[in-house]
N, C-alpha and C. Protein backbone atom coordinates (compact mmCIF):
# COMPACT_ATOMS: atom_id res chain seq x y z
N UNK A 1 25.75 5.40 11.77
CA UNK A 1 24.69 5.95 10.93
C UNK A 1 24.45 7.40 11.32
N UNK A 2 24.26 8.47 10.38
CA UNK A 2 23.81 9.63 10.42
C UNK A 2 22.71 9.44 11.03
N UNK A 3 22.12 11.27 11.67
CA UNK A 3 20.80 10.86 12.24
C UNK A 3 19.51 11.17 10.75
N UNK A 4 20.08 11.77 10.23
CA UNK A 4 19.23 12.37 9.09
C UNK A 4 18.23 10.92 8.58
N UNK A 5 19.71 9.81 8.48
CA UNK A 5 19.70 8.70 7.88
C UNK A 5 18.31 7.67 8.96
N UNK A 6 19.01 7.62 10.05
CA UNK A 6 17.77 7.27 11.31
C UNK A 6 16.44 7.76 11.11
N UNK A 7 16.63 9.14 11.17
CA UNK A 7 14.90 9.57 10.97
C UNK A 7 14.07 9.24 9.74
N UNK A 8 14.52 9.47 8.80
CA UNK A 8 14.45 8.86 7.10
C UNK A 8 13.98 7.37 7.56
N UNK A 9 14.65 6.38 7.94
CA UNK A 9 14.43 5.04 8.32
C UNK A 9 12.92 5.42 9.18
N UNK A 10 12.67 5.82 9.83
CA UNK A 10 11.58 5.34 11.17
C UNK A 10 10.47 5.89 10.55
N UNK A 11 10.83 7.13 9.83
CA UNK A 11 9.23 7.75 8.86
C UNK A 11 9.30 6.84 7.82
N UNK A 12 9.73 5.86 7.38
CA UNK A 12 9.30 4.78 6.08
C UNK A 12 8.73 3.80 7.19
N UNK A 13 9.79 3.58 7.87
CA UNK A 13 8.83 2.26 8.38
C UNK A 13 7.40 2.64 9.02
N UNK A 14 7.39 3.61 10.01
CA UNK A 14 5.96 4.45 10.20
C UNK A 14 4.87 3.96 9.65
N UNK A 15 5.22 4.70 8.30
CA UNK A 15 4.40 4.84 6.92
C UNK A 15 3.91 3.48 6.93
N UNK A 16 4.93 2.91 6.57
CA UNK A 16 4.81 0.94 6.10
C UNK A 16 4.22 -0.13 6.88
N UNK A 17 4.74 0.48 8.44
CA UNK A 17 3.48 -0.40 9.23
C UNK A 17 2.19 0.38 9.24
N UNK A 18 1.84 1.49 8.92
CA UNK A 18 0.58 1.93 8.94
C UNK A 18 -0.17 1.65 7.75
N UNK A 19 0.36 0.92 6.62
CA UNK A 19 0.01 0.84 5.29
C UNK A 19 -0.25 -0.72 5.61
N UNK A 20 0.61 -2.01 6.11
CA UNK A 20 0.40 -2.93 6.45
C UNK A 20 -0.83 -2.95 7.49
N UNK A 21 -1.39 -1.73 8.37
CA UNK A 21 -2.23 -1.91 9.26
C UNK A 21 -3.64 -2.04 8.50
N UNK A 22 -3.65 -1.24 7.22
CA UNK A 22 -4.88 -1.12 6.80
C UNK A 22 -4.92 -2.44 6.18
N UNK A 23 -4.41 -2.77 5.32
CA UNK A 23 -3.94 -4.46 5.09
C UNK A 23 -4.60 -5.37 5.84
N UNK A 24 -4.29 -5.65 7.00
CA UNK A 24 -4.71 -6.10 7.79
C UNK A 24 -6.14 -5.83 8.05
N UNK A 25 -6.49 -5.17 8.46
CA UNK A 25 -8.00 -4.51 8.78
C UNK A 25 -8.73 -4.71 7.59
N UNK A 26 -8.40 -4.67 6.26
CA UNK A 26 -9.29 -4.88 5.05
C UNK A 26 -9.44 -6.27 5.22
N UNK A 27 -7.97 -7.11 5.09
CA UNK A 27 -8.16 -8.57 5.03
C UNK A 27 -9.49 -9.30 5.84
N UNK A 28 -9.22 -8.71 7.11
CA UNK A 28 -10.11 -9.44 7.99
C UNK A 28 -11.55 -8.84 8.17
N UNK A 29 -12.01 -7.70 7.77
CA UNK A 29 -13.13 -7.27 7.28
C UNK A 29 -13.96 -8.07 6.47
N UNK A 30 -15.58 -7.96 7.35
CA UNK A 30 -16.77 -9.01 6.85
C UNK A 30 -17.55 -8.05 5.64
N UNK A 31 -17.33 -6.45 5.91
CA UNK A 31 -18.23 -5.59 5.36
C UNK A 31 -17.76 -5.16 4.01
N UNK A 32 -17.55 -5.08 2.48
CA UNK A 32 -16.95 -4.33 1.71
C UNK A 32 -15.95 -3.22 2.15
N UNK A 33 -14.50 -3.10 1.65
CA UNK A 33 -14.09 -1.94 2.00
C UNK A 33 -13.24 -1.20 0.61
N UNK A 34 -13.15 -0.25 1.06
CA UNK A 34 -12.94 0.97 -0.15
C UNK A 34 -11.57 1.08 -0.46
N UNK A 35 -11.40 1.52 -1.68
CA UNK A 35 -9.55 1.53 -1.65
C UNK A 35 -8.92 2.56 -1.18
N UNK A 36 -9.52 3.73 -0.88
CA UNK A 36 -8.72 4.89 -0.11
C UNK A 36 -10.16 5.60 0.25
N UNK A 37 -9.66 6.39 1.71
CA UNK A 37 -10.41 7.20 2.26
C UNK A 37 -11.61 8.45 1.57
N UNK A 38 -11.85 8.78 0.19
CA UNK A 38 -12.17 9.63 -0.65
C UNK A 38 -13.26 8.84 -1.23
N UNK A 39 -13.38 7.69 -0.89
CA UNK A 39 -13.87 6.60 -1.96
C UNK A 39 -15.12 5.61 -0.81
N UNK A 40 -16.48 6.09 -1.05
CA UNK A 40 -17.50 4.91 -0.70
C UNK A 40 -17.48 3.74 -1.03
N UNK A 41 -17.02 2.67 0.11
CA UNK A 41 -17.09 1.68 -0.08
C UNK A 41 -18.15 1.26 -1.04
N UNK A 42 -18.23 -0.16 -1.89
CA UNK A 42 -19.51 -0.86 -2.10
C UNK A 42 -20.12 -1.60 -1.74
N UNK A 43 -21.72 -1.35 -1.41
CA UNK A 43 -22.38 -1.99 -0.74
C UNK A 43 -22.32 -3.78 -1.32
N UNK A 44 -22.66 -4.23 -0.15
CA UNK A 44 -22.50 -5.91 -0.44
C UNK A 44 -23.26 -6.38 -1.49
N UNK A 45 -24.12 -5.74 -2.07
CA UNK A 45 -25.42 -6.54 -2.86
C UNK A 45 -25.05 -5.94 -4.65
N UNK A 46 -23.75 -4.88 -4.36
CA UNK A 46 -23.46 -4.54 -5.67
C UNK A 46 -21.83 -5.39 -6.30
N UNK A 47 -21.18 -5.90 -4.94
CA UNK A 47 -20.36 -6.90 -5.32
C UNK A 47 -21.00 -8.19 -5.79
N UNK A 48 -19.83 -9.03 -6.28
CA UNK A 48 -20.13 -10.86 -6.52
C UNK A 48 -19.18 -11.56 -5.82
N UNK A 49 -18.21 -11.08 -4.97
CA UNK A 49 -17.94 -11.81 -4.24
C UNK A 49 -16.65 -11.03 -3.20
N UNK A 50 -17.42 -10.81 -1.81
CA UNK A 50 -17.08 -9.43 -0.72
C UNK A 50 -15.61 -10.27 0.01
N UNK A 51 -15.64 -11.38 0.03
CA UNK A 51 -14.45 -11.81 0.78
C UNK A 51 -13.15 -11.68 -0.20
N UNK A 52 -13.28 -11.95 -1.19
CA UNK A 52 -12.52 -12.09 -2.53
C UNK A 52 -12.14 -10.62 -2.83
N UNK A 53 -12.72 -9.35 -2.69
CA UNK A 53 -12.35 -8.00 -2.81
C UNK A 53 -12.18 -7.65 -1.94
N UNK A 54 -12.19 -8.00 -0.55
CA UNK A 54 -11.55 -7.75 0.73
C UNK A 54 -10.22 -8.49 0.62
N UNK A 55 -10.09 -8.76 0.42
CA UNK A 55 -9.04 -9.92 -0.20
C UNK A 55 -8.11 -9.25 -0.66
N UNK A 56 -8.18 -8.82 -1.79
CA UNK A 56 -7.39 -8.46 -2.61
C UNK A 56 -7.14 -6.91 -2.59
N UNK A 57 -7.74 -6.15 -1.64
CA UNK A 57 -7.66 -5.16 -1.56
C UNK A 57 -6.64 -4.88 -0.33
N UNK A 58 -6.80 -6.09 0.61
CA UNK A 58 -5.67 -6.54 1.72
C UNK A 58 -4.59 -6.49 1.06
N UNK A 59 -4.52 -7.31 0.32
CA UNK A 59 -3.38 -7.83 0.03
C UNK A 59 -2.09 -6.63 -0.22
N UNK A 60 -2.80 -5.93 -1.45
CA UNK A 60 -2.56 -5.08 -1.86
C UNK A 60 -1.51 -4.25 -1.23
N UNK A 61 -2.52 -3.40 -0.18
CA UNK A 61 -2.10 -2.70 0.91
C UNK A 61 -0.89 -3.51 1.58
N UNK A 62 -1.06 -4.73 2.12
CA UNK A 62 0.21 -5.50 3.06
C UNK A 62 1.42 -5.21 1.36
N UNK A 63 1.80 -5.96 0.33
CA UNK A 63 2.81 -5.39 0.09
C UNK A 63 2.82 -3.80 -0.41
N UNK A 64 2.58 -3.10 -0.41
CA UNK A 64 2.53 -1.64 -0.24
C UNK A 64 3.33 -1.05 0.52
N UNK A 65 3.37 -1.87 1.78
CA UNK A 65 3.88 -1.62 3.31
C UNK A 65 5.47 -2.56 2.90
N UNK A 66 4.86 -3.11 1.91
CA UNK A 66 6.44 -3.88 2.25
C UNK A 66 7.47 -3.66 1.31
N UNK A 67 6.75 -3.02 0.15
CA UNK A 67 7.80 -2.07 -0.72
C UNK A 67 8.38 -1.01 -0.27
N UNK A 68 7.63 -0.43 0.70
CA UNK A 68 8.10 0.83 0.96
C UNK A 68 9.18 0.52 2.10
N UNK A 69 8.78 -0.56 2.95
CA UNK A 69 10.19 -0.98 3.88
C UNK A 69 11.29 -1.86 2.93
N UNK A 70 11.06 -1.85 1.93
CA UNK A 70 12.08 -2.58 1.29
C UNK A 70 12.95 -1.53 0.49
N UNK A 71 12.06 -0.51 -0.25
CA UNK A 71 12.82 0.97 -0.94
C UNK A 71 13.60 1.40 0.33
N UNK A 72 13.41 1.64 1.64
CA UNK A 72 13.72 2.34 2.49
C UNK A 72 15.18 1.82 3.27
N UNK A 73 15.15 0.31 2.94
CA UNK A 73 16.42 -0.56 3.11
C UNK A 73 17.53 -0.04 1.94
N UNK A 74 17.02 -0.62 0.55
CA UNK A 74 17.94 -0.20 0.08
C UNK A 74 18.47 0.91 -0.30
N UNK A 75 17.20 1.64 -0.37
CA UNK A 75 17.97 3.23 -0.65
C UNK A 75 18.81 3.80 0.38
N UNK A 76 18.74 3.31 1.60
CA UNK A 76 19.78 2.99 2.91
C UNK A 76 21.23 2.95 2.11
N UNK A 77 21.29 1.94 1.62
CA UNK A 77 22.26 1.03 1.49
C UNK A 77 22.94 1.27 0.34
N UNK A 78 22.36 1.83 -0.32
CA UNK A 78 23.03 2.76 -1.99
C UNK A 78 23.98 3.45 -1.12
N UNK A 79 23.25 4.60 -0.32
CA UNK A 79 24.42 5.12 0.56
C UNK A 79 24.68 6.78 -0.49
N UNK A 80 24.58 7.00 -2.11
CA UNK A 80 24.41 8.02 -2.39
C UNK A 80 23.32 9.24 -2.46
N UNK A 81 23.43 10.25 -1.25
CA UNK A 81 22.10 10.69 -0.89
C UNK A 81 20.94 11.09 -2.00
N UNK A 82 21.58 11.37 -3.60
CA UNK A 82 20.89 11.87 -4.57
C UNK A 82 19.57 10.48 -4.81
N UNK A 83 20.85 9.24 -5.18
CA UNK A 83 20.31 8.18 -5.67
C UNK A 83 19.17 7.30 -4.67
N UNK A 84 19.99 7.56 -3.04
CA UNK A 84 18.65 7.50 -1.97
C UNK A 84 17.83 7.62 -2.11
N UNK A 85 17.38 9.26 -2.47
CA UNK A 85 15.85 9.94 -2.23
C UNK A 85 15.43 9.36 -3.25
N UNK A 86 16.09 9.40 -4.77
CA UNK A 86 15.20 9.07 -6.04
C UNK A 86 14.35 7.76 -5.97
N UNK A 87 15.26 6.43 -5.65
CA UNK A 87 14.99 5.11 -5.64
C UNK A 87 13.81 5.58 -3.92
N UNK A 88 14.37 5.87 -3.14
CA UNK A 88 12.97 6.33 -1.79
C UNK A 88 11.85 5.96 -2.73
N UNK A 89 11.55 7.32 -3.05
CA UNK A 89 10.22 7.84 -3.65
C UNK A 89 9.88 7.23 -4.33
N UNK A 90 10.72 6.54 -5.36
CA UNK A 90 9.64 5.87 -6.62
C UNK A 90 9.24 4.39 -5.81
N UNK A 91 9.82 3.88 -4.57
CA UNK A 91 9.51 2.65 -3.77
C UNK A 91 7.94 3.49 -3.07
N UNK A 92 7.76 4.49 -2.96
CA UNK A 92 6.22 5.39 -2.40
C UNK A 92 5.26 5.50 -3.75
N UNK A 93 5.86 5.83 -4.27
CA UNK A 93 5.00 6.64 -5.45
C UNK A 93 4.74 5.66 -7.05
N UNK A 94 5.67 5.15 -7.22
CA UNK A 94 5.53 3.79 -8.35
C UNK A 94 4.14 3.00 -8.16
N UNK A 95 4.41 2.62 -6.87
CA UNK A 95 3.13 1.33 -6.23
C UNK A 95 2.11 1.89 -6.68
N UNK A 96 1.94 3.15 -6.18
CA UNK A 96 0.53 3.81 -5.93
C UNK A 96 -0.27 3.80 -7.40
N UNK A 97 0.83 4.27 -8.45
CA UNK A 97 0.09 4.21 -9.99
C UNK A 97 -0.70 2.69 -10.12
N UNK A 98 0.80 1.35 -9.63
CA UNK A 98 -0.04 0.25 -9.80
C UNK A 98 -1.31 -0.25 -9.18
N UNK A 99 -1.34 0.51 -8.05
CA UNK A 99 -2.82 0.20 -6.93
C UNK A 99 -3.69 0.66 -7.53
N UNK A 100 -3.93 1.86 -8.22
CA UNK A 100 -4.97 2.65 -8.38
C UNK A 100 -5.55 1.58 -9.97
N UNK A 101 -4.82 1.29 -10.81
CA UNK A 101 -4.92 0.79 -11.74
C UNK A 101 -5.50 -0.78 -11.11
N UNK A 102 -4.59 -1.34 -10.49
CA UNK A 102 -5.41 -2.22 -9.81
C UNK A 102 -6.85 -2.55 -9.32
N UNK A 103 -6.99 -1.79 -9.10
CA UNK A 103 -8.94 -0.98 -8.22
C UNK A 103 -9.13 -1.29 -9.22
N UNK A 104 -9.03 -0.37 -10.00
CA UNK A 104 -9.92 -0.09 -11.40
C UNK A 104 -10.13 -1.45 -11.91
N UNK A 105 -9.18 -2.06 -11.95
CA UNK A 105 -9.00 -4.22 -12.53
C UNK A 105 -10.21 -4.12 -11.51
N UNK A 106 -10.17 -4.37 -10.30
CA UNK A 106 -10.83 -5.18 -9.03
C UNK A 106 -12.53 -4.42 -9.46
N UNK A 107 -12.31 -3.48 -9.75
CA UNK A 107 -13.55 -3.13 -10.19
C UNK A 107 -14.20 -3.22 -11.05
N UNK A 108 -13.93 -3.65 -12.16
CA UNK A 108 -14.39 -4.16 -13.33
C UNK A 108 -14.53 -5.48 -13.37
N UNK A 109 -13.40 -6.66 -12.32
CA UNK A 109 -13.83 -7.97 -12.41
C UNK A 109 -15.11 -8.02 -11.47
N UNK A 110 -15.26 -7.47 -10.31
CA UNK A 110 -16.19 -8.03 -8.76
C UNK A 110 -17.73 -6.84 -8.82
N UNK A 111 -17.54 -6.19 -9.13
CA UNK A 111 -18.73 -5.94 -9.88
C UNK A 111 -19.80 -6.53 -10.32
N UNK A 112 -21.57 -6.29 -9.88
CA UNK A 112 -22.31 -7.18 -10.76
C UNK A 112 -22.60 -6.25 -12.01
């Protein structure tokens, strides 16, 4: 393996266990939590149900982490550096349109 190829590998996975970390930390969170750092959580008394949007806001995040170690495999494994980076990025950047759109779902169902 190239090293270009190595370093490329260890900054996805990086990324992906740090994306699985928040995952984690939402899942098991008693308090409401927010979908990205920019964004005030909601207080408990304006949800209908805080375990259920901790929940799903976990979830979320854990495959997040696991698309991006999964883009990062195969775009490995294509092996053509153009077609690498392209398929990379849209395994980073695809999700994110669906997350954000997601919220917006999670926020309109858990909402009182």
């Amino acid at each position: 393996m190239h090293v270009e190829i190595i370093m490329g590998l260890v900054i996805f996975f990086l990324v992906a266990f740090f994306m699985i970390g928040i995952g984690i930390v939402q899942l098991r969170s008693q308090k409401p939590v927010g979908f990205y750092s920019g964004e005030q959580p909601p207080a408990e008394d304006e949800l209908m149900d805080v375990q259920a949007w901790n929940r799903k806001h976990g979830m979320m995040w854990l495959w997040y982490g696991v698309i991006i170690i999964v883009s990062a495999l195969i775009g490995t494994w294509i092996g053509d550096r153009i077609w690498c980076t392209i398929f990379m990025c849209c395994g980073v950047l695809l999700p994110l349109i669906v997350m954000i759109w997601y919220h917006h779902r999670l926020v309109r169902r858990y909402y009182k």
